[in-house]
N, C-alpha and C. Protein backbone atom coordinates (compact mmCIF):
# COMPACT_ATOMS: atom_id res chain seq x y z
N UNK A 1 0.83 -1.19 0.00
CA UNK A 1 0.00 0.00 0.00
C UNK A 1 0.87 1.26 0.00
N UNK A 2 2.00 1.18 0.61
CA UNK A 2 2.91 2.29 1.03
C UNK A 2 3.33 2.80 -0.51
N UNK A 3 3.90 1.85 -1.32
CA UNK A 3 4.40 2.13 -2.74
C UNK A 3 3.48 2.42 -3.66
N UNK A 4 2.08 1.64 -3.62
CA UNK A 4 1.17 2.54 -4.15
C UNK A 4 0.67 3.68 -4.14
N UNK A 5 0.95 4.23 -2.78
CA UNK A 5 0.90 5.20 -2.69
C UNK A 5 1.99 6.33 -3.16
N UNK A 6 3.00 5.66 -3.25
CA UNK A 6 4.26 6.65 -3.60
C UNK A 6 4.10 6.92 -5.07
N UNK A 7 3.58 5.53 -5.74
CA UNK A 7 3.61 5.76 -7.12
C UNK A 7 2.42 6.83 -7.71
N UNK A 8 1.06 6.66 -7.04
CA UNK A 8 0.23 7.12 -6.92
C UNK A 8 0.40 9.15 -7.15
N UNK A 9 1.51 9.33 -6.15
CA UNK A 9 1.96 10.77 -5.99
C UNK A 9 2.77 11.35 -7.25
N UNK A 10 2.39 12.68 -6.73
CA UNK A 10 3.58 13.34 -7.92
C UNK A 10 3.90 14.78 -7.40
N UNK A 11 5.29 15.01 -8.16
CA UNK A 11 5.41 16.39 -6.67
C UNK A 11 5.61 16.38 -5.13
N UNK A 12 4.72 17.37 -4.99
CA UNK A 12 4.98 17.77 -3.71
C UNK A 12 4.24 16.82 -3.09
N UNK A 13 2.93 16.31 -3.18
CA UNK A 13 2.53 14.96 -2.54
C UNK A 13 3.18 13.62 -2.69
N UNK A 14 4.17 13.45 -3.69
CA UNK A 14 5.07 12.88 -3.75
C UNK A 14 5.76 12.93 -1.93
N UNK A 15 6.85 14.09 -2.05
CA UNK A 15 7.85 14.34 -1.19
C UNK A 15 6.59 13.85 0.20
N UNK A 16 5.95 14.49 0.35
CA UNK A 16 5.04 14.57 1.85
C UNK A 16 4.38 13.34 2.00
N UNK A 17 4.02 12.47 0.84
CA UNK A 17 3.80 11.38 1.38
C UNK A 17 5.38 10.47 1.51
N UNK A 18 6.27 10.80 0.62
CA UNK A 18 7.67 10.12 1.12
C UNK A 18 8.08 10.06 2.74
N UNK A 19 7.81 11.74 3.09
CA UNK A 19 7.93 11.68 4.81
C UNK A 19 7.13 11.36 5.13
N UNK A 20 6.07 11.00 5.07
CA UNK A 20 5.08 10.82 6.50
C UNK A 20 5.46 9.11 6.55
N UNK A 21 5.38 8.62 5.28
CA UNK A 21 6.23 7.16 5.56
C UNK A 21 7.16 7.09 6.09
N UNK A 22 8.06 7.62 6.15
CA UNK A 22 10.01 7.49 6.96
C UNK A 22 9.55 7.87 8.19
N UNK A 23 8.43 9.05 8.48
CA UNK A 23 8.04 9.15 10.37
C UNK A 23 7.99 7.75 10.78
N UNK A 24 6.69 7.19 9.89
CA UNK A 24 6.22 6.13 10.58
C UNK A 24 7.12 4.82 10.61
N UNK A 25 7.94 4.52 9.38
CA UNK A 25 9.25 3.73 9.77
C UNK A 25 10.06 4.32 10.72
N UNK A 26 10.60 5.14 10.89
CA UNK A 26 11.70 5.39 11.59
C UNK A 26 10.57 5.02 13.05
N UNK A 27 9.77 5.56 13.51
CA UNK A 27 8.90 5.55 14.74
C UNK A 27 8.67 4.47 15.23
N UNK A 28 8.43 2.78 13.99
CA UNK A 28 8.77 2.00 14.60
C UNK A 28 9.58 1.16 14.71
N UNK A 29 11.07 1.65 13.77
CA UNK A 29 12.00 1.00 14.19
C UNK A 29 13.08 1.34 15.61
N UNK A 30 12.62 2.47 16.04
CA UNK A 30 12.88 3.38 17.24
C UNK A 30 12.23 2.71 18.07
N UNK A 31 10.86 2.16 18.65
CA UNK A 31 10.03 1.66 19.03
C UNK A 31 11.09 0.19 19.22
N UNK A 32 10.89 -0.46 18.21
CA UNK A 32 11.60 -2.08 18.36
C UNK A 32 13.17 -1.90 19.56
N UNK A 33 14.09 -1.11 18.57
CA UNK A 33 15.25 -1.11 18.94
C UNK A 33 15.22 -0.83 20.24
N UNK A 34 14.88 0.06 20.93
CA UNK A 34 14.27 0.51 22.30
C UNK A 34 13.88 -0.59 22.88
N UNK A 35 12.88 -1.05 22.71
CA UNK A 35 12.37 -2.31 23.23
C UNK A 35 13.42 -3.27 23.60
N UNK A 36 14.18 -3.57 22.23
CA UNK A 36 14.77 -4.75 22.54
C UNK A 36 16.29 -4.12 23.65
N UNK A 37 16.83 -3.06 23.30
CA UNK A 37 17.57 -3.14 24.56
C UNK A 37 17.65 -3.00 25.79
N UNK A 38 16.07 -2.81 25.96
CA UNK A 38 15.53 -2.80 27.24
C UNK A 38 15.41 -4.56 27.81
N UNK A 39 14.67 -4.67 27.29
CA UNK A 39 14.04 -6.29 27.45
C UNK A 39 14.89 -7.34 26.61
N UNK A 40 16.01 -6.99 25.48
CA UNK A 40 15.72 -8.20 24.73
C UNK A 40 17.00 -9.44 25.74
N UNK A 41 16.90 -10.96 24.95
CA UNK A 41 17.53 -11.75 25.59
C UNK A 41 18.72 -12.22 25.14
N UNK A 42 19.48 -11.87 24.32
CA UNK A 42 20.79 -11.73 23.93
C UNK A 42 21.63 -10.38 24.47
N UNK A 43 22.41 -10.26 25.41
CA UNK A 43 23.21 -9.34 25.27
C UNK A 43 23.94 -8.57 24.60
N UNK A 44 24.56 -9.08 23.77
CA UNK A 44 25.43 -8.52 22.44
C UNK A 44 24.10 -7.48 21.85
N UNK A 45 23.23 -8.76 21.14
CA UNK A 45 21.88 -7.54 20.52
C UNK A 45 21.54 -6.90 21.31
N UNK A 46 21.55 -6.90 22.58
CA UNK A 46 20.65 -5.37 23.27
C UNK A 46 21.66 -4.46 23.32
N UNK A 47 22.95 -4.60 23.83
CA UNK A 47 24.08 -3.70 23.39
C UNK A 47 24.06 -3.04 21.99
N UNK A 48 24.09 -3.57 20.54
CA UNK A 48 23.55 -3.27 19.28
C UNK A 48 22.04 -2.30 19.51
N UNK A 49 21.49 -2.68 19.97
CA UNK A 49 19.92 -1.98 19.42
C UNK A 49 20.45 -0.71 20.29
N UNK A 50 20.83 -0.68 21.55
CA UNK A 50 21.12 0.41 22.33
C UNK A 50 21.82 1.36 21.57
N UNK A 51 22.93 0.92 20.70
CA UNK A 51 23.65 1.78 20.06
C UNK A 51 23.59 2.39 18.75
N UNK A 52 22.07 1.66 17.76
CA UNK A 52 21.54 2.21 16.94
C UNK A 52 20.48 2.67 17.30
N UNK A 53 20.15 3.38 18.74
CA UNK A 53 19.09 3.90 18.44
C UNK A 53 19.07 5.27 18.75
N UNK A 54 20.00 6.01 18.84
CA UNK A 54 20.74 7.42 18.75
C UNK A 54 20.68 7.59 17.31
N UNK A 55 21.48 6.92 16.15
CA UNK A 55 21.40 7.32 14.67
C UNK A 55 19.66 7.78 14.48
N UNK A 56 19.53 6.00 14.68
CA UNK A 56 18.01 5.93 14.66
C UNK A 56 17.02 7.45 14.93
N UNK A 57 16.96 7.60 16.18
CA UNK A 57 16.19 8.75 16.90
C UNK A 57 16.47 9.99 16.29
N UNK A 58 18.36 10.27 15.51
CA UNK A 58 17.98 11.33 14.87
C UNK A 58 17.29 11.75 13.48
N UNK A 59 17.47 10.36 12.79
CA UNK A 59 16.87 10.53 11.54
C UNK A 59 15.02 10.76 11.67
N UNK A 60 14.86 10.16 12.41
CA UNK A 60 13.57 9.89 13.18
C UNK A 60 12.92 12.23 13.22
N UNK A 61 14.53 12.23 13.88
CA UNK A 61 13.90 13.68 14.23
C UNK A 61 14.20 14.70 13.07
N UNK A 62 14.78 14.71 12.61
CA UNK A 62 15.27 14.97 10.85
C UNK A 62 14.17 14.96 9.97
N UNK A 63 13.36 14.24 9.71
CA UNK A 63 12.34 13.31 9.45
C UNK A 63 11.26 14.09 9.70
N UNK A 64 10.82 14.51 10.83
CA UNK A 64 9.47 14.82 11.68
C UNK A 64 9.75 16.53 11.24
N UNK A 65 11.19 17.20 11.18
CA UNK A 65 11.35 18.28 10.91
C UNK A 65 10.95 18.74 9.43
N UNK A 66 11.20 17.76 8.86
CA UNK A 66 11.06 17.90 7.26
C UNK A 66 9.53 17.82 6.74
N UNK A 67 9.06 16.97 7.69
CA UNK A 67 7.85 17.11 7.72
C UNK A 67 7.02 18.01 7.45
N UNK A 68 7.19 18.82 8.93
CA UNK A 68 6.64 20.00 9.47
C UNK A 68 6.85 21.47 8.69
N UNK A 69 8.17 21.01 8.15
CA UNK A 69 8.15 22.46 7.06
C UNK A 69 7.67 22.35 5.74
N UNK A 70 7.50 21.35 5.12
CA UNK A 70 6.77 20.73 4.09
C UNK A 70 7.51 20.87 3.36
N UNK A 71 9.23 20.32 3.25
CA UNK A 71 10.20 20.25 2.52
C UNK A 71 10.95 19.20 2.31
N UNK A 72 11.26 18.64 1.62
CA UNK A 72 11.74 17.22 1.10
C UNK A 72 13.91 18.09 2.19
């Protein structure tokens, strides 16, 4: 549905539906990674998720900014 929708666009609904998808990915791969280095049961991976989720969180906020100004 996501790509139909991308294909669907053109322009500037293009770009704005491009971000509002990357919010909602980035939101829940921020969500997982979080999770798992809270709770998860491998050490090594919760060490990993802990440490991608700084990149993570900023693209996340990068993302939400680009949004909001309605600029690719």
């Amino acid at each position: 549905a996501d790509v139909e929708a991308l294909r669907a666009a053109t322009g500037q609904a293009f770009d704005q539906e491009y971000l509002r998808q990357q919010v909602a990915a980035h939101e829940k791969a921020l969500g997982m990674v979080t999770d798992y280095a809270q709770n998860g049961d491998v050490p090594s991976l919760r060490q990993h998720a802990s440490t991608v989720s700084g990149p993570i969180r900023q693209h996340l906020e990068r993302a939400r900014s680009l949004a909001q100004a309605g600029n690719p």
